[in-house]
PDB file of N, CA and C in Angstrom:
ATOM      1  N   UNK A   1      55.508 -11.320 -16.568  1.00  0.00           N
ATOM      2  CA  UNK A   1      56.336 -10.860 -17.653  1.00  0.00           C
ATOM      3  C   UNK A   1      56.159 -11.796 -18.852  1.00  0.00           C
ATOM      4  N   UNK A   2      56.108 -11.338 -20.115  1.00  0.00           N
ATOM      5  CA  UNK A   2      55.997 -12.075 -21.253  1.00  0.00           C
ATOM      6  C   UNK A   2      57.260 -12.018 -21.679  1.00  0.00           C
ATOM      7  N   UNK A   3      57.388 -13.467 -21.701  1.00  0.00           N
ATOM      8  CA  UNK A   3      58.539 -13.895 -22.824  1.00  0.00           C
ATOM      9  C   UNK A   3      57.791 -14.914 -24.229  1.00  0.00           C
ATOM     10  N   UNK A   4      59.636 -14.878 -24.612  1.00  0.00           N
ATOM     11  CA  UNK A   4      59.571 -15.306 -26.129  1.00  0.00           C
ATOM     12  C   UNK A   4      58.323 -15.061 -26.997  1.00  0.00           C
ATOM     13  N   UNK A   5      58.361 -13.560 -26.916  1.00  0.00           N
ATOM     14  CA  UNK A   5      57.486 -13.255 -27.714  1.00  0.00           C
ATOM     15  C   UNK A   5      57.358 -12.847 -29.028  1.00  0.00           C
ATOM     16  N   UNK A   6      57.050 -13.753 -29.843  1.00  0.00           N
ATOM     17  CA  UNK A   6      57.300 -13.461 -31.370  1.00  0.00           C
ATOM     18  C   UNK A   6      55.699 -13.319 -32.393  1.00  0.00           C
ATOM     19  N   UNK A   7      55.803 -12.522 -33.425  1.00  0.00           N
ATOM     20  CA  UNK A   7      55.089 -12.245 -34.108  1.00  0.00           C
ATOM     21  C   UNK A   7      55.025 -12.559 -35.732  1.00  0.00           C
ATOM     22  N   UNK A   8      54.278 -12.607 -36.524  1.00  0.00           N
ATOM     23  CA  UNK A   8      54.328 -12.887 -37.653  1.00  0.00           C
ATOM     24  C   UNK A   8      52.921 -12.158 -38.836  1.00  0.00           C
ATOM     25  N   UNK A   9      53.360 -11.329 -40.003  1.00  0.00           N
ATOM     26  CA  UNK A   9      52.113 -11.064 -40.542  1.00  0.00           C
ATOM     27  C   UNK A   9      51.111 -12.164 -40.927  1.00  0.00           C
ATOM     28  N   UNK A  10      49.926 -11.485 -40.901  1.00  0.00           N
ATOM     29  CA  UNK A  10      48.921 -12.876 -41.280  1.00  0.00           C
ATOM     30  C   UNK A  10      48.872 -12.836 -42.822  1.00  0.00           C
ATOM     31  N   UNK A  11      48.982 -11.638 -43.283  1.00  0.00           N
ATOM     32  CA  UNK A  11      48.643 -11.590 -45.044  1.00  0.00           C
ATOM     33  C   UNK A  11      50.249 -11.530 -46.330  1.00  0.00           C
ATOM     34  N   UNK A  12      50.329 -12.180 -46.457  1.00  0.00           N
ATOM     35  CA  UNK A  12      51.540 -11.820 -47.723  1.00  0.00           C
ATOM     36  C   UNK A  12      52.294 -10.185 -47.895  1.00  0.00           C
ATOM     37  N   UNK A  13      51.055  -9.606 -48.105  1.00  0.00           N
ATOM     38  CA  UNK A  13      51.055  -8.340 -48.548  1.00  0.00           C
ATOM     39  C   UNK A  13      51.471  -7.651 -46.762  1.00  0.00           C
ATOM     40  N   UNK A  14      52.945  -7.004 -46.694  1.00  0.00           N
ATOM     41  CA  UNK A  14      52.858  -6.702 -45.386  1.00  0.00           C
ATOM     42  C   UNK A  14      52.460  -5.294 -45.020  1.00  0.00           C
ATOM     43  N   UNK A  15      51.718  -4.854 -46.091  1.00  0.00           N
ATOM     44  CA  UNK A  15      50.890  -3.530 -45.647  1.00  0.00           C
ATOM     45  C   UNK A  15      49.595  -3.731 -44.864  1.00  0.00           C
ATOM     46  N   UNK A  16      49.196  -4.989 -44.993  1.00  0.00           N
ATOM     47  CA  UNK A  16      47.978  -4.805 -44.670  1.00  0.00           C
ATOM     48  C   UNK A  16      48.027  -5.354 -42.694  1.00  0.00           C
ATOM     49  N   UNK A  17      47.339  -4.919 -42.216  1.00  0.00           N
ATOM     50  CA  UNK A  17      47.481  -5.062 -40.476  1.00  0.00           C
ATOM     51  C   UNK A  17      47.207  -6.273 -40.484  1.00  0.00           C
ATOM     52  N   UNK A  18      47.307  -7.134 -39.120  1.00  0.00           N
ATOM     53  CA  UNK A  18      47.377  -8.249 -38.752  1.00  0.00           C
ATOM     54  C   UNK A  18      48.283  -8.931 -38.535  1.00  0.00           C
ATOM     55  N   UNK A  19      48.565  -9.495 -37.567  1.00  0.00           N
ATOM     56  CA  UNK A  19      49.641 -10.503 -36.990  1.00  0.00           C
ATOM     57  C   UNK A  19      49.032 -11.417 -36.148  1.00  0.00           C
ATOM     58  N   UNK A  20      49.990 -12.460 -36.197  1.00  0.00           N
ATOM     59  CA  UNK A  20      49.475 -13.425 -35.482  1.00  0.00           C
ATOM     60  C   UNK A  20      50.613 -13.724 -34.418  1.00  0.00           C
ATOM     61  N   UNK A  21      50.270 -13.748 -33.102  1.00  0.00           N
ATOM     62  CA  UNK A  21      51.098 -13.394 -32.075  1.00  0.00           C
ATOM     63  C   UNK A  21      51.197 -14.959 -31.376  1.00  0.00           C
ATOM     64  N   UNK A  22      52.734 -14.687 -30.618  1.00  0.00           N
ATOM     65  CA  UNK A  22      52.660 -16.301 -29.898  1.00  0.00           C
ATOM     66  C   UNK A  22      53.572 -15.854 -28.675  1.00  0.00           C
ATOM     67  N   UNK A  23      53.663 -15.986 -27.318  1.00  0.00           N
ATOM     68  CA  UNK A  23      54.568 -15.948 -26.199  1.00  0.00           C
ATOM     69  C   UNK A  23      53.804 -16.588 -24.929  1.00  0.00           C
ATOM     70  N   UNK A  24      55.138 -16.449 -24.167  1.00  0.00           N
ATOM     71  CA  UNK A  24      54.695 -17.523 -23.196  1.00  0.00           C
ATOM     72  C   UNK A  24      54.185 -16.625 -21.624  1.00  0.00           C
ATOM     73  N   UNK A  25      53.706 -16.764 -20.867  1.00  0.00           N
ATOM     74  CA  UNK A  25      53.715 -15.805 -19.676  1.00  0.00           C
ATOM     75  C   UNK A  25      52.905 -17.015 -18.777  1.00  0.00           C
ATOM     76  N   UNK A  26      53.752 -16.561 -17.600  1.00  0.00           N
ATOM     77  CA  UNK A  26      53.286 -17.391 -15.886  1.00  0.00           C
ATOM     78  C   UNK A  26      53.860 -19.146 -16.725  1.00  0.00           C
ATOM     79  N   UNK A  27      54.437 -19.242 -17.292  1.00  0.00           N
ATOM     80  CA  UNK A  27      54.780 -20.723 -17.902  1.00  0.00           C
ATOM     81  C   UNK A  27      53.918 -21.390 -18.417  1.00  0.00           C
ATOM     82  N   UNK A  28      52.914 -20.508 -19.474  1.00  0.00           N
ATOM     83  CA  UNK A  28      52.434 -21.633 -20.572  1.00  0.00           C
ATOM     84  C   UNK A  28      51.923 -20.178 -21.626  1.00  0.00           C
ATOM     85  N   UNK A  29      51.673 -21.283 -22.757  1.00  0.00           N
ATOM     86  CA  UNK A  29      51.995 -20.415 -24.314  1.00  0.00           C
ATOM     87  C   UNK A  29      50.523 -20.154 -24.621  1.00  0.00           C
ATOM     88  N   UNK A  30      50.479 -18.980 -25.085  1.00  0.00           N
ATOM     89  CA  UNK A  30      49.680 -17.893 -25.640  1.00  0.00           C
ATOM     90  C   UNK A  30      49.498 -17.592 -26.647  1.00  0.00           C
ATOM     91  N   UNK A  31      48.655 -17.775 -28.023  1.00  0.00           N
ATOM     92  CA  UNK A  31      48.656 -18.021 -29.254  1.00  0.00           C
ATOM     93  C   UNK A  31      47.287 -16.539 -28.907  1.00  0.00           C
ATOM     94  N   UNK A  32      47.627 -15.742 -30.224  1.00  0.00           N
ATOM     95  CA  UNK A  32      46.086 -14.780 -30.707  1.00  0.00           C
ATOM     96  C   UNK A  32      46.399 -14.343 -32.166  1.00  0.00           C
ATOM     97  N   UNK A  33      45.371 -13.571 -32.196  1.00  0.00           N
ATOM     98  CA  UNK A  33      45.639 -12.597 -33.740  1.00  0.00           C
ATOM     99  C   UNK A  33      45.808 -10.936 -32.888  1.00  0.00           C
ATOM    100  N   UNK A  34      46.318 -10.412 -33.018  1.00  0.00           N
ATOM    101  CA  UNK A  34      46.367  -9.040 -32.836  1.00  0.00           C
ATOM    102  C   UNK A  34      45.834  -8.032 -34.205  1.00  0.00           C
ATOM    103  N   UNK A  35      44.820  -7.284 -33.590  1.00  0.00           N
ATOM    104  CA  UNK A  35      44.410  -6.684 -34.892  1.00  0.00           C
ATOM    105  C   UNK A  35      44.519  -5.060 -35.362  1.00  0.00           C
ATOM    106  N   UNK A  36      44.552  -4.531 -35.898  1.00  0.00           N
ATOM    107  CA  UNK A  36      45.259  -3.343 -36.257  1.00  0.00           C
ATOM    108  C   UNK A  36      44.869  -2.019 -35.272  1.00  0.00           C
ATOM    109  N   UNK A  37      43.680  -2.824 -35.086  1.00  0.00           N
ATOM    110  CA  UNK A  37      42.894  -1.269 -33.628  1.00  0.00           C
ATOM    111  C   UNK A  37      43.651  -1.935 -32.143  1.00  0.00           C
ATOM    112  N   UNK A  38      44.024  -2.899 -32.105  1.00  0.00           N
ATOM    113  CA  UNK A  38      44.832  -3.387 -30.782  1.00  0.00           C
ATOM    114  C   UNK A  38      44.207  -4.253 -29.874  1.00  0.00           C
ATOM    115  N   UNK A  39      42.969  -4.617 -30.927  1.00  0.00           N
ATOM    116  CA  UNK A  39      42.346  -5.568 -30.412  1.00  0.00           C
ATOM    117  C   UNK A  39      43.446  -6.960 -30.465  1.00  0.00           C
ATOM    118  N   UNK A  40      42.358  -8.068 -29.721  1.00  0.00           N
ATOM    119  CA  UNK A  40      43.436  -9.891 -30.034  1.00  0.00           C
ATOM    120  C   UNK A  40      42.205 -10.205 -29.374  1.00  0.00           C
ATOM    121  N   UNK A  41      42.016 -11.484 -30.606  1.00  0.00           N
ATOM    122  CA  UNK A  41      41.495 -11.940 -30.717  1.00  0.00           C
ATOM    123  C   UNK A  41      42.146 -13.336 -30.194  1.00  0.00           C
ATOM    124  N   UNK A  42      41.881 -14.205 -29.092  1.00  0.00           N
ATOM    125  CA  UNK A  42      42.891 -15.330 -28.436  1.00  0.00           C
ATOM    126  C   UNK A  42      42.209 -16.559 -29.054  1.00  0.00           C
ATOM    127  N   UNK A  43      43.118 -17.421 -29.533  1.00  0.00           N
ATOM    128  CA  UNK A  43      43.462 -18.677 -30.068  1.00  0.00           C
ATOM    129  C   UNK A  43      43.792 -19.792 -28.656  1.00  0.00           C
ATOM    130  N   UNK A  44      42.082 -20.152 -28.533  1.00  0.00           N
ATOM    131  CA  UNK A  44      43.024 -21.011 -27.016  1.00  0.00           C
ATOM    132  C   UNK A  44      42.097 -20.601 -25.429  1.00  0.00           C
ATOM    133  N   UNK A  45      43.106 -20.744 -24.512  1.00  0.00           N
ATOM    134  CA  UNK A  45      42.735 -19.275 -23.497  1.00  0.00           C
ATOM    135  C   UNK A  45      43.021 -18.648 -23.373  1.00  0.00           C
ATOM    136  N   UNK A  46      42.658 -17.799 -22.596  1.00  0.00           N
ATOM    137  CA  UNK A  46      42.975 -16.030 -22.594  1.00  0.00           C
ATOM    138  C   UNK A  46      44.093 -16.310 -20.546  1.00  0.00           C
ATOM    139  N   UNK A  47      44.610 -15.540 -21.062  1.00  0.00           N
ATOM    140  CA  UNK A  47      45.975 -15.174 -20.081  1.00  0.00           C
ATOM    141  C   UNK A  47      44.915 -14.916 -18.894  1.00  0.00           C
ATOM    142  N   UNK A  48      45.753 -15.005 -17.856  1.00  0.00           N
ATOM    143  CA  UNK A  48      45.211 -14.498 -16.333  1.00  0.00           C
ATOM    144  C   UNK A  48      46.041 -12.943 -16.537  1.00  0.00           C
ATOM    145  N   UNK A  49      44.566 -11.883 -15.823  1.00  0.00           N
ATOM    146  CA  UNK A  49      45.313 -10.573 -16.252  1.00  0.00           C
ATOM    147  C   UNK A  49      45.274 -10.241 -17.398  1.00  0.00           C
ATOM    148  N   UNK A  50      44.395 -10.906 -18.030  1.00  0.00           N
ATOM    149  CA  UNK A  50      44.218 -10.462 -19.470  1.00  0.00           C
ATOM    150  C   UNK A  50      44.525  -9.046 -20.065  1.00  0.00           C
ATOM    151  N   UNK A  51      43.902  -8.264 -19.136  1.00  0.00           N
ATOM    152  CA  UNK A  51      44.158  -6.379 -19.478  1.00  0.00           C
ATOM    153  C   UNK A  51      45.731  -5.956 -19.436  1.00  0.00           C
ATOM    154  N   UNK A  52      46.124  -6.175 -18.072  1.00  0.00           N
ATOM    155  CA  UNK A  52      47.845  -6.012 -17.656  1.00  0.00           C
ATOM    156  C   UNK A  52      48.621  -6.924 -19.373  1.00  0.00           C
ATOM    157  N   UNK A  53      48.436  -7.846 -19.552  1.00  0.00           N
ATOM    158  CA  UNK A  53      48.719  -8.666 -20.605  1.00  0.00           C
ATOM    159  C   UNK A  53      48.687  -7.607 -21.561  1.00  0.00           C
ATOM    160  N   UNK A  54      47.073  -7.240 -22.063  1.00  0.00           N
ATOM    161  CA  UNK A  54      46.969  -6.931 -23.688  1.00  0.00           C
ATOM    162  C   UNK A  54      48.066  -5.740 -23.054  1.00  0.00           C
ATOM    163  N   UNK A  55      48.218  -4.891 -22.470  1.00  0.00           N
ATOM    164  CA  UNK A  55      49.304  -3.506 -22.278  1.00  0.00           C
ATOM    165  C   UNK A  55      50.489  -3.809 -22.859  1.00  0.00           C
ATOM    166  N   UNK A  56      50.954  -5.250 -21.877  1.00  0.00           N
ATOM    167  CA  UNK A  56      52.394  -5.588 -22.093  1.00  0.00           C
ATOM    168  C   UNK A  56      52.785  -5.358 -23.801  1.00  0.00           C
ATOM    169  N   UNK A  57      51.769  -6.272 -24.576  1.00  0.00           N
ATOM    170  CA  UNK A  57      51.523  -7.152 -26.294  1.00  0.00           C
ATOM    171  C   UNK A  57      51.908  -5.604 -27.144  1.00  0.00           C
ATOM    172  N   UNK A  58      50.691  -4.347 -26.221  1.00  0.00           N
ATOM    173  CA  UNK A  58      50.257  -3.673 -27.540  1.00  0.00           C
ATOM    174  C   UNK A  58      51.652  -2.477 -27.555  1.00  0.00           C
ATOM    175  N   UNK A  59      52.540  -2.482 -26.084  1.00  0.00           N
ATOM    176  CA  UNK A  59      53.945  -1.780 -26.081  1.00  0.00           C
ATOM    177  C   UNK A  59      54.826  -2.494 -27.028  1.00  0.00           C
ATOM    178  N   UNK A  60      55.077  -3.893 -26.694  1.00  0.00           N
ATOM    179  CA  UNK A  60      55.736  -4.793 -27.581  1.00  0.00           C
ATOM    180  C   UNK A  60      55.509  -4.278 -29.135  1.00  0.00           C
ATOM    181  N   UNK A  61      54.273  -4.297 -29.611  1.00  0.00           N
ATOM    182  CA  UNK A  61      53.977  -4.207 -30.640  1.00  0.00           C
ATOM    183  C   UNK A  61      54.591  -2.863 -31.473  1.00  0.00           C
ATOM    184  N   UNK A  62      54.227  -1.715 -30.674  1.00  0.00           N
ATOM    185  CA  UNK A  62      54.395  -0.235 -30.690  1.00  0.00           C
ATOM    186  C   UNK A  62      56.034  -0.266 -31.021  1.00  0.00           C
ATOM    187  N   UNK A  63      56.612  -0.753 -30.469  1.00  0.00           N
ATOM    188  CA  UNK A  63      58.008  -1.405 -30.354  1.00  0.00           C
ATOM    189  C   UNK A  63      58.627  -1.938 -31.899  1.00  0.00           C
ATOM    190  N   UNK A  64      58.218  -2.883 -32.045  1.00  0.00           N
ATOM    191  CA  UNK A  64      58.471  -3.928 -33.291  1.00  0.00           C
ATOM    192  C   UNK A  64      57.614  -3.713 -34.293  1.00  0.00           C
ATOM    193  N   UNK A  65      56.405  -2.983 -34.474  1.00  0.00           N
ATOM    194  CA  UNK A  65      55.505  -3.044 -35.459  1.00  0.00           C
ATOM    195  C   UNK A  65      56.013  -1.570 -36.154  1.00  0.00           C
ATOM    196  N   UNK A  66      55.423  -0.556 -35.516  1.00  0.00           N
ATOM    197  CA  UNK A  66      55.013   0.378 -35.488  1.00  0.00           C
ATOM    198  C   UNK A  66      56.091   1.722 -35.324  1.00  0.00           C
ATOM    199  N   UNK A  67      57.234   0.976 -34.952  1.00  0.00           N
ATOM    200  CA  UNK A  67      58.187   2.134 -34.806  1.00  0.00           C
ATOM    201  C   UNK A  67      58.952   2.597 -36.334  1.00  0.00           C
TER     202      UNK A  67
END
């Protein structure tokens, strides 16, 4: 399960896609860029479960971004 998961735009202008994503999962922190096709690009390492992961991010997102 991902927690404290928070997001932030990367560009001023908040039309334009991009965020830069940060949460924690299995007890250690997770830094990427998330990019407007739902790609992420990871800052760091990449999560165990990486796939199950990007699902969790891109609902979250769908959620808080996009609704």
């Amino acid at each position: 399960m991902i927690q404290h998961f928070s997001f932030k735009p990367l560009f001023e202008n908040t039309k334009l896609p991009g965020w830069q994503i940060a949460f924690f999962y299995k007890h250690q922190r997770y830094e990427g860029e998330y990019k407007k096709d739902g790609s992420i690009i990871w800052s760091g390492s990449i999560p165990p479960n990486e796939e199950t992961v990007k699902k969790m991010i891109h609902e979250l997102m769908l959620y808080h971004v996009y609704d």
